[in-house]
N, C-alpha and C. Protein backbone atom coordinates (compact mmCIF):
# COMPACT_ATOMS: atom_id res chain seq x y z
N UNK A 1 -9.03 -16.73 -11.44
CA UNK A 1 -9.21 -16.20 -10.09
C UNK A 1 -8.10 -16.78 -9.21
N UNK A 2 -7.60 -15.83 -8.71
CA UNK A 2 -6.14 -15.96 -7.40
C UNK A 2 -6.54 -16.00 -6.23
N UNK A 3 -6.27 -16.62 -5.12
CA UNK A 3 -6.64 -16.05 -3.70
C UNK A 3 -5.27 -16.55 -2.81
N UNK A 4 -4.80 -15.87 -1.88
CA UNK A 4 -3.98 -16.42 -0.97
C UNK A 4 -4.26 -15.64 0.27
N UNK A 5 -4.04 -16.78 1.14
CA UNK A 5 -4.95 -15.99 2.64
C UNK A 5 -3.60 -16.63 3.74
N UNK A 6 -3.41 -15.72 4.50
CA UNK A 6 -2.33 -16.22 5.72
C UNK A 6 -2.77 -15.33 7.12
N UNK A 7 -2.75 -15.95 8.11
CA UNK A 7 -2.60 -15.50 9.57
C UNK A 7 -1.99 -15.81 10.36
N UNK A 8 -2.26 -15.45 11.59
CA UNK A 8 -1.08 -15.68 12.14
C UNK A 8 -1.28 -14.78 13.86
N UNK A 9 -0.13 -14.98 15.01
CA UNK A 9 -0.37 -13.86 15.74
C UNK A 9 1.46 -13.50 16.29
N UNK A 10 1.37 -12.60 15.91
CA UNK A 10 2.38 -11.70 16.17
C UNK A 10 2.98 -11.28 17.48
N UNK A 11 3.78 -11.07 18.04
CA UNK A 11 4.33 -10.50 19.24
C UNK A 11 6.12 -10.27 19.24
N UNK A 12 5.76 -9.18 20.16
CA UNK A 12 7.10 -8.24 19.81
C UNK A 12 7.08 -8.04 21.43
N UNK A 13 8.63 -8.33 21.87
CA UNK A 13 9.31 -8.34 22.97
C UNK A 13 10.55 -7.11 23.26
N UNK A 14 10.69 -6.28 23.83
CA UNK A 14 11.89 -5.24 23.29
C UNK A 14 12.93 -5.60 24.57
N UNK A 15 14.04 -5.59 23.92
CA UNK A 15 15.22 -5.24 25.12
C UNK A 15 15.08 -4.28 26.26
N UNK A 16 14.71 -2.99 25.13
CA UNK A 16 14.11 -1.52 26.46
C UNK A 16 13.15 -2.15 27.04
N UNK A 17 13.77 -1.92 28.61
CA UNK A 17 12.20 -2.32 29.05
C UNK A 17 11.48 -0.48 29.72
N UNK A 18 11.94 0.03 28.91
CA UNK A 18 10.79 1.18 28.72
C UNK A 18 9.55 0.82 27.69
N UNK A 19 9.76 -0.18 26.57
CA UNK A 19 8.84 -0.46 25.32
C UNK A 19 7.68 -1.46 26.63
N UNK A 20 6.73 -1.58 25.85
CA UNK A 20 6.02 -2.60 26.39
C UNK A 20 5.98 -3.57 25.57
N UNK A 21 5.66 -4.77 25.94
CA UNK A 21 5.28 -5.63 24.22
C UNK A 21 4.19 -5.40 24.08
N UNK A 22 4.07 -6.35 22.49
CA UNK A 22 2.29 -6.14 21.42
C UNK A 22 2.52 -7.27 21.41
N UNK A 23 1.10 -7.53 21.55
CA UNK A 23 0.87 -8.74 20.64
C UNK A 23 -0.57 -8.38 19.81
N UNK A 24 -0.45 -8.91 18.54
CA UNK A 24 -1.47 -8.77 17.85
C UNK A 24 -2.05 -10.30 16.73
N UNK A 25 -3.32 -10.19 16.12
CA UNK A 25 -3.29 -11.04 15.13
C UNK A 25 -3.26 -10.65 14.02
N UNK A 26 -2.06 -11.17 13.16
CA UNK A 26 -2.00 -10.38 12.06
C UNK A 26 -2.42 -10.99 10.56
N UNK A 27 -2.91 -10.33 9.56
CA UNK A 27 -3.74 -11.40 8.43
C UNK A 27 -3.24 -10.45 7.15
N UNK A 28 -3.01 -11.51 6.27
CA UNK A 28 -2.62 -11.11 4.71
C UNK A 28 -3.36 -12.07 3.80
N UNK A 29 -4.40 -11.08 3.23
CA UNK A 29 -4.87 -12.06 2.23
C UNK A 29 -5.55 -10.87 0.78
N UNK A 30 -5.54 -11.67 0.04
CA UNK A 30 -5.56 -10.77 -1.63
C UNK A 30 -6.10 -12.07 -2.52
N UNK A 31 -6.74 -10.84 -3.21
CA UNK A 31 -7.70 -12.08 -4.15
C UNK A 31 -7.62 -11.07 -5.79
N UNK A 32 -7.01 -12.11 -6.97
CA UNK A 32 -6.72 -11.66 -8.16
C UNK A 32 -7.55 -11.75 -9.06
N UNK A 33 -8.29 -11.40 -10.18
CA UNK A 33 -9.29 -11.63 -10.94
C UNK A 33 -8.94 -10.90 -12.36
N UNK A 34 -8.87 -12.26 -13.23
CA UNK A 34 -8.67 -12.23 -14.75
C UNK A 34 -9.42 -12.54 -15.68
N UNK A 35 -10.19 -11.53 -15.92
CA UNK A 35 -11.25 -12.57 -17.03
C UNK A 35 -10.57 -12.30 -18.29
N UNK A 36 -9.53 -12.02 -18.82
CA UNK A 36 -8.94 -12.36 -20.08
C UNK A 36 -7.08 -11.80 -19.55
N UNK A 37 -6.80 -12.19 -20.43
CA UNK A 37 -5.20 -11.79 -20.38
C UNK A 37 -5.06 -10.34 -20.25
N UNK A 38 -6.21 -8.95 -20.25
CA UNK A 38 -5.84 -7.72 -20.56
C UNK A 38 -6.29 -7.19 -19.47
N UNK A 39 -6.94 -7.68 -18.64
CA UNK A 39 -7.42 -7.01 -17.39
C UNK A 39 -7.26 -7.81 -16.06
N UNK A 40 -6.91 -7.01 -15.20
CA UNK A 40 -6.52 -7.65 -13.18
C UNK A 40 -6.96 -7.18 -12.84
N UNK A 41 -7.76 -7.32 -11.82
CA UNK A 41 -7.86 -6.72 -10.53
C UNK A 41 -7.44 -7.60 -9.66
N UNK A 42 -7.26 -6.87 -8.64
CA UNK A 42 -6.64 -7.60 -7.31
C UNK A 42 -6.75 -6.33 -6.05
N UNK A 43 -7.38 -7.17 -5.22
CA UNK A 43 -7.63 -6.94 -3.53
C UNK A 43 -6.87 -7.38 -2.80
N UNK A 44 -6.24 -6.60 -1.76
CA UNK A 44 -5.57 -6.85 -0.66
C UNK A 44 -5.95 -6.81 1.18
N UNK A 45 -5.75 -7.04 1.87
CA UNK A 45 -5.79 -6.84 2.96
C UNK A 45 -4.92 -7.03 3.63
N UNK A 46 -4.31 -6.53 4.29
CA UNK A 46 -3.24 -6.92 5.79
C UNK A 46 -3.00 -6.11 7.08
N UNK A 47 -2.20 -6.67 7.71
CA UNK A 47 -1.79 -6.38 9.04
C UNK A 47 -0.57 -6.53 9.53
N UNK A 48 0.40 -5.68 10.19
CA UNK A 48 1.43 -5.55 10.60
C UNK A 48 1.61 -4.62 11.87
N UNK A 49 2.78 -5.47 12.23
CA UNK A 49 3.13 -5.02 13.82
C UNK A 49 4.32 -3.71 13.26
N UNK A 50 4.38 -2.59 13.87
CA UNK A 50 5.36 -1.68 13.36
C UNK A 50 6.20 -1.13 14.61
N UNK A 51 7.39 -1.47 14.59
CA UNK A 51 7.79 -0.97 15.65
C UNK A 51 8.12 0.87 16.30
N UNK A 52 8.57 0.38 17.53
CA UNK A 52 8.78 2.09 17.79
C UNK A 52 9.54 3.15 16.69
N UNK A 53 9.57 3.99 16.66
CA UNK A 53 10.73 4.67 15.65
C UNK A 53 11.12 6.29 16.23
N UNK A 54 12.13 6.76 15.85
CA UNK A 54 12.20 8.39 16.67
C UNK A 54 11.52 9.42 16.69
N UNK A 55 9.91 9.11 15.97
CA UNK A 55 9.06 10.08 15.64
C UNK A 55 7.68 9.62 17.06
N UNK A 56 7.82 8.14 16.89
CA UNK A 56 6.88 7.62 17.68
C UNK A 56 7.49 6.40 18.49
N UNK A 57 6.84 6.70 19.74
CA UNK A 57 7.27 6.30 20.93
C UNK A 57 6.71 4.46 21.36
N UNK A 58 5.59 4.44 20.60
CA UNK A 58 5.06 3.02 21.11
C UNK A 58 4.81 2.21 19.70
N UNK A 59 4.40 1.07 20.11
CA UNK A 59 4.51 0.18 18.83
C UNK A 59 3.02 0.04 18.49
N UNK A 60 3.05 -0.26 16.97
CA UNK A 60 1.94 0.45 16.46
C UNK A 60 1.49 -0.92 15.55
N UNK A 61 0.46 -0.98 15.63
CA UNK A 61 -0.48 -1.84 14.72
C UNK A 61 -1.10 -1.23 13.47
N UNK A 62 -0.50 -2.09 11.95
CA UNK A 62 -1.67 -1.16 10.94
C UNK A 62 -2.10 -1.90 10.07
N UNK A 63 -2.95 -1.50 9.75
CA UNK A 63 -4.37 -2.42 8.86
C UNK A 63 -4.22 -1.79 7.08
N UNK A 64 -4.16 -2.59 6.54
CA UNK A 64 -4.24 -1.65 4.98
C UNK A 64 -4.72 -2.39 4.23
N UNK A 65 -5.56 -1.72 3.30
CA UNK A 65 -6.45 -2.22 2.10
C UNK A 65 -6.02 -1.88 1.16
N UNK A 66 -5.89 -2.37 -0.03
CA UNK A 66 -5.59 -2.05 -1.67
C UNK A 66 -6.63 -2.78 -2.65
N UNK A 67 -6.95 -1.86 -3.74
CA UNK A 67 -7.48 -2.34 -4.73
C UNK A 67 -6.82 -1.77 -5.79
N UNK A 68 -6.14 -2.63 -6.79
CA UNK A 68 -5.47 -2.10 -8.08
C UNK A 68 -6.21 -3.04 -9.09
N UNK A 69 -6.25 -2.39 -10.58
CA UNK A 69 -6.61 -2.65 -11.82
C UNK A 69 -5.80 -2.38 -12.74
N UNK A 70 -5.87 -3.08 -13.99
CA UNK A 70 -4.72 -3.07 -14.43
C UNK A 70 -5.23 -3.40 -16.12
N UNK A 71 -5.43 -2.74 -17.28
CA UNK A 71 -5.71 -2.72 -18.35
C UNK A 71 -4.78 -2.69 -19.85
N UNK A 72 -4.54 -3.67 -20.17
CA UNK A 72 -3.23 -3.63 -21.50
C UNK A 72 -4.31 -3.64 -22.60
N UNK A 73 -4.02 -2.61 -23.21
CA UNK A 73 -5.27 -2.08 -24.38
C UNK A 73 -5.20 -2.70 -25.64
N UNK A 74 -3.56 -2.38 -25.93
CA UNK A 74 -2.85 -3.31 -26.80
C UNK A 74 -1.33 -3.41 -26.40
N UNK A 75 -0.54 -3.76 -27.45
CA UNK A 75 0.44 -4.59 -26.92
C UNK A 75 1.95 -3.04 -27.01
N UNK A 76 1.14 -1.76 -27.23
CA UNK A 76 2.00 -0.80 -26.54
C UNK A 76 1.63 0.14 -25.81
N UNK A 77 0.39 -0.27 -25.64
CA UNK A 77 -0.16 1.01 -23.99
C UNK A 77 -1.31 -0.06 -22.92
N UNK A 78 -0.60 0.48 -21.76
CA UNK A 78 -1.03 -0.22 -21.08
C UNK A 78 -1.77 1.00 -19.79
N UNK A 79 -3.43 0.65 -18.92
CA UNK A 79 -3.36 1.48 -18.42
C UNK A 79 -3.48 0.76 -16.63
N UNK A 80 -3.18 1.77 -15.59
CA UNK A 80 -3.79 1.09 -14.72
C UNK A 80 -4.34 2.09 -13.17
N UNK A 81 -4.39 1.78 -12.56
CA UNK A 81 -5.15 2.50 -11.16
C UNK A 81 -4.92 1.71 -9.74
N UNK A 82 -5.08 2.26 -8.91
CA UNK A 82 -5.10 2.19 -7.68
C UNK A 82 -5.81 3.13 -6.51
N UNK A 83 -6.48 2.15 -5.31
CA UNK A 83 -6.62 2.94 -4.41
C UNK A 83 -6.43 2.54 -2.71
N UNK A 84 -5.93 2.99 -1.81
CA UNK A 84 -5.41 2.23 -1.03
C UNK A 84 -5.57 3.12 0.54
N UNK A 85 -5.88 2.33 1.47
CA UNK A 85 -6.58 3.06 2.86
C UNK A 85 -5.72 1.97 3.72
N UNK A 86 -5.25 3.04 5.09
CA UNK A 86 -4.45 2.82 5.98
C UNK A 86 -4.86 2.88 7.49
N UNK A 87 -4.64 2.50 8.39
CA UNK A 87 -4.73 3.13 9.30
C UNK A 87 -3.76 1.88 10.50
N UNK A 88 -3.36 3.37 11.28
CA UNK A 88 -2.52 2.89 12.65
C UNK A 88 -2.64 3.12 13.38
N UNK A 89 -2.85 2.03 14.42
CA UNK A 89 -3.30 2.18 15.76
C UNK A 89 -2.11 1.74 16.68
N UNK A 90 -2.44 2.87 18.12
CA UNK A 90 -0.52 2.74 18.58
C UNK A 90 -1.34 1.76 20.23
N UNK A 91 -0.38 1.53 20.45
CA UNK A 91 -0.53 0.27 21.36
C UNK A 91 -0.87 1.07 22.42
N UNK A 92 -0.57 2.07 22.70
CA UNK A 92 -0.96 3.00 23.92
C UNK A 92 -1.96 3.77 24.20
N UNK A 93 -2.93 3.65 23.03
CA UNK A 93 -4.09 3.41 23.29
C UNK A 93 -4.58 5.39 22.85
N UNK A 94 -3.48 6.22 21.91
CA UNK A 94 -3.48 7.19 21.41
C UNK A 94 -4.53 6.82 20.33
N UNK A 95 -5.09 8.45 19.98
CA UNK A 95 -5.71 8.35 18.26
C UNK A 95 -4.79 7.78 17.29
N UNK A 96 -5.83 7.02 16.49
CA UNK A 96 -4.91 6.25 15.43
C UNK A 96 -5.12 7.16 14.16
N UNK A 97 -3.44 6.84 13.14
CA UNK A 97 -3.54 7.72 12.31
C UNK A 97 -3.72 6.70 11.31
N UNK A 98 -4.64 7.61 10.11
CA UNK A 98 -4.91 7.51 9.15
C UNK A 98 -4.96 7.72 7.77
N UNK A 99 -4.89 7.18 6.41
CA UNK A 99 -4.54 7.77 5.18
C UNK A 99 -4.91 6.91 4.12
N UNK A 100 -5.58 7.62 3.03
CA UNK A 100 -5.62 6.87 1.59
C UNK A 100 -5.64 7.86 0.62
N UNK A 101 -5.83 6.89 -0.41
CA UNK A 101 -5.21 7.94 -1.14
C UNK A 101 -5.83 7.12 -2.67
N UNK A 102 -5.32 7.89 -4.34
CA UNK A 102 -5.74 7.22 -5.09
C UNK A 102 -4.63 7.56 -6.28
N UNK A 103 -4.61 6.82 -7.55
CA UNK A 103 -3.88 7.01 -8.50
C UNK A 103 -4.31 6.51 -9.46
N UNK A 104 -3.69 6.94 -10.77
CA UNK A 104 -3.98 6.17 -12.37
C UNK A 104 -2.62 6.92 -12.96
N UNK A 105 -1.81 5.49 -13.44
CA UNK A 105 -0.77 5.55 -14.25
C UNK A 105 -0.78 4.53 -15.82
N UNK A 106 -0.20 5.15 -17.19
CA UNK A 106 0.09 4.36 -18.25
C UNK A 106 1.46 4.27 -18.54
N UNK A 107 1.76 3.15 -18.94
CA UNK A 107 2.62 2.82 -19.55
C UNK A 107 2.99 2.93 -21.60
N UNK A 108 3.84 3.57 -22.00
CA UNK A 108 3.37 3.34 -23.59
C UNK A 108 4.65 3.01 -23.72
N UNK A 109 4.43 1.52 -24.59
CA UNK A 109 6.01 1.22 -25.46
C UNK A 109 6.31 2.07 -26.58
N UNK A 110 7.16 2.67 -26.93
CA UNK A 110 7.94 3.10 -27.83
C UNK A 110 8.37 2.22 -29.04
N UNK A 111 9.27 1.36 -28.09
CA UNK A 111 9.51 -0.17 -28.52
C UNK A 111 9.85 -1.35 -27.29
N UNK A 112 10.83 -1.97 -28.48
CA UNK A 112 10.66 -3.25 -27.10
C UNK A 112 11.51 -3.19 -26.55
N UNK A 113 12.70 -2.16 -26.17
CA UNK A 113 13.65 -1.92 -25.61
C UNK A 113 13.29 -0.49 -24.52
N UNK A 114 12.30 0.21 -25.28
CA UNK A 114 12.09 1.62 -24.40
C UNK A 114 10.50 1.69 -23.69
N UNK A 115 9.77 2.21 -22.86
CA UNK A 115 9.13 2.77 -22.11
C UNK A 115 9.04 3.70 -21.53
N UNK A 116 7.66 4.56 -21.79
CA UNK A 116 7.12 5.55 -21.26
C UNK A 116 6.33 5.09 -20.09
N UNK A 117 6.52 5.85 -18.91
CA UNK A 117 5.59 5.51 -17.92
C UNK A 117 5.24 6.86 -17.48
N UNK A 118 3.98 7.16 -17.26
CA UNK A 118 3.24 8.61 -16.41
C UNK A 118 1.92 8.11 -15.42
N UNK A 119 2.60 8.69 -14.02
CA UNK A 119 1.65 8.70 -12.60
C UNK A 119 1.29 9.66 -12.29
N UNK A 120 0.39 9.30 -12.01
CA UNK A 120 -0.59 10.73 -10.79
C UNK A 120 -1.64 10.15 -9.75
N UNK A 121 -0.76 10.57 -8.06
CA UNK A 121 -1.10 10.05 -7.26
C UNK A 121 -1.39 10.67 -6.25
N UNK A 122 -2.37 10.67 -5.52
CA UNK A 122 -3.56 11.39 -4.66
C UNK A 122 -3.23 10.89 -3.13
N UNK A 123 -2.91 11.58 -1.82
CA UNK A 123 -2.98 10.63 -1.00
C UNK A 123 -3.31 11.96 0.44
N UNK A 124 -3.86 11.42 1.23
CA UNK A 124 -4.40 12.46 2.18
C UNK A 124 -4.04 11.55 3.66
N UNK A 125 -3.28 12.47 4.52
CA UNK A 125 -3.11 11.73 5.47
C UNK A 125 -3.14 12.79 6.93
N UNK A 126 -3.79 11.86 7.84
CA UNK A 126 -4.08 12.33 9.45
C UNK A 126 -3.83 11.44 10.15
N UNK A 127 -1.83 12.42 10.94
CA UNK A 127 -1.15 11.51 12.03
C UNK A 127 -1.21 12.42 12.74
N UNK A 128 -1.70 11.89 13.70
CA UNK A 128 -2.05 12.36 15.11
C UNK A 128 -1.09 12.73 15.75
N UNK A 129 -0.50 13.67 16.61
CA UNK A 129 -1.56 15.20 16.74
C UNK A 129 -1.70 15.92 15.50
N UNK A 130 -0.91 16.24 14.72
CA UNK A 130 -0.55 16.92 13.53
C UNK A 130 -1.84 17.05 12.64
N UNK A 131 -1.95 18.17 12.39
CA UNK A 131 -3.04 18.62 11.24
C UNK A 131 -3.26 17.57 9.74
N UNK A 132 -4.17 17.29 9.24
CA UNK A 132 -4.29 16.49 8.38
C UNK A 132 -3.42 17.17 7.07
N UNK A 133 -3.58 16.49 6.11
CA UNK A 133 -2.14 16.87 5.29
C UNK A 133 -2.59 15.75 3.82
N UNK A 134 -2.62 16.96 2.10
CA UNK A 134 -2.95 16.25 1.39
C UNK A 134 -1.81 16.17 0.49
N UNK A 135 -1.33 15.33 -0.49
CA UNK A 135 -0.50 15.16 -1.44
C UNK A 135 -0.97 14.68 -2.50
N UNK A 136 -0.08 16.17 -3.32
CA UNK A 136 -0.56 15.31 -5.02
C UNK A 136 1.30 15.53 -5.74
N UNK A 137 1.01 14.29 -6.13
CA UNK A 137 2.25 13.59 -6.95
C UNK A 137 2.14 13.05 -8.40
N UNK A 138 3.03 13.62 -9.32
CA UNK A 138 3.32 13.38 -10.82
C UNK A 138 4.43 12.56 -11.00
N UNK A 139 4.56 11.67 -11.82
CA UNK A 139 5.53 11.21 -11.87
C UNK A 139 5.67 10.65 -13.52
N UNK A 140 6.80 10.81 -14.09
CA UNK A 140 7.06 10.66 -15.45
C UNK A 140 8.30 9.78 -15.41
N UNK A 141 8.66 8.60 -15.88
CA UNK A 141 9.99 8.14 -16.20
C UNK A 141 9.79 7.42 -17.65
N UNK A 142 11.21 6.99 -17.87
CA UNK A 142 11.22 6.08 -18.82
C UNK A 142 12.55 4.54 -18.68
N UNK A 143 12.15 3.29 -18.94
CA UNK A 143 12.52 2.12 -19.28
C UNK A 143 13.44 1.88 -19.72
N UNK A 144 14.14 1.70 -19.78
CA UNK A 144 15.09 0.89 -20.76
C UNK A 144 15.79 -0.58 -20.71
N UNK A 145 15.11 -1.42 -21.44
CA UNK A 145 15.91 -2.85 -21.03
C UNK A 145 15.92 -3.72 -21.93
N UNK A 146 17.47 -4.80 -21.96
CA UNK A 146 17.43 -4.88 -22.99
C UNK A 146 17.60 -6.27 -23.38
């Protein structure tokens, strides 16, 4: 069993003095769990200050959760998963946007120089004003190292 926990409080000052500042408290902490060499899980939590950008005008606070698992079956396929929830809240006191989403990817050795890897990843997201909006993603590569 892993745990690491950090906090803290944050603040952001801008040159523009069109920006306002944030201040926030911000926390990172994740906890790992191994009951043998073939299986992880691990939990996350955090917080971050995000600044303005050319899409959005004020500075934004966001909160995110993860839970990934992680299964080596044997010593040439490996499987694993994820699922992970977002949300941002803008300092100006707008609807905050939101998103999660989910996945399961394997890995298969070939050998010990090559890898197969295949994803498929789920993610649904609502940024405000904009209509909610879902994504599905495949993803296939391969390894090589030597």
């Amino acid at each position: 069993l892993e745990a690491e926990v950090s906090g803290g409080l944050g603040f952001v000052r801008y040159d523009d003095a069109s920006l306002s500042e944030a201040t926030s408290t911000l926390y990172d902490a994740s906890l790992t769990y191994r009951p043998d060499e073939t299986i992880a899980i691990r939990g996350a939590f955090s917080t971050a200050i995000v600044p303005p950008s050319s899409d959005v005008a004020s500075t934004r606070v966001e909160y995110a959760a993860t839970l990934d698992a992680s299964y080596q079956i044997n010593a040439w396929l490996a499987l694993r998963t994820n699922a992970a929830w977002s949300q941002v809240r803008r300092t100006d006191g707008t609807e905050p946007d939101t998103s999660y989403g989910v996945g399961v990817g394997a890995d298969y050795a070939l050998n010990r120089h090559t890898t197969l890897s295949a994803d498929y990843a789920f993610a649904h997201t609502e940024d405000y004003p904009d209509p909610a909006r879902d994504a599905h993603r495949v993803t296939v590569g391969v390894t090589f190292k030597k």
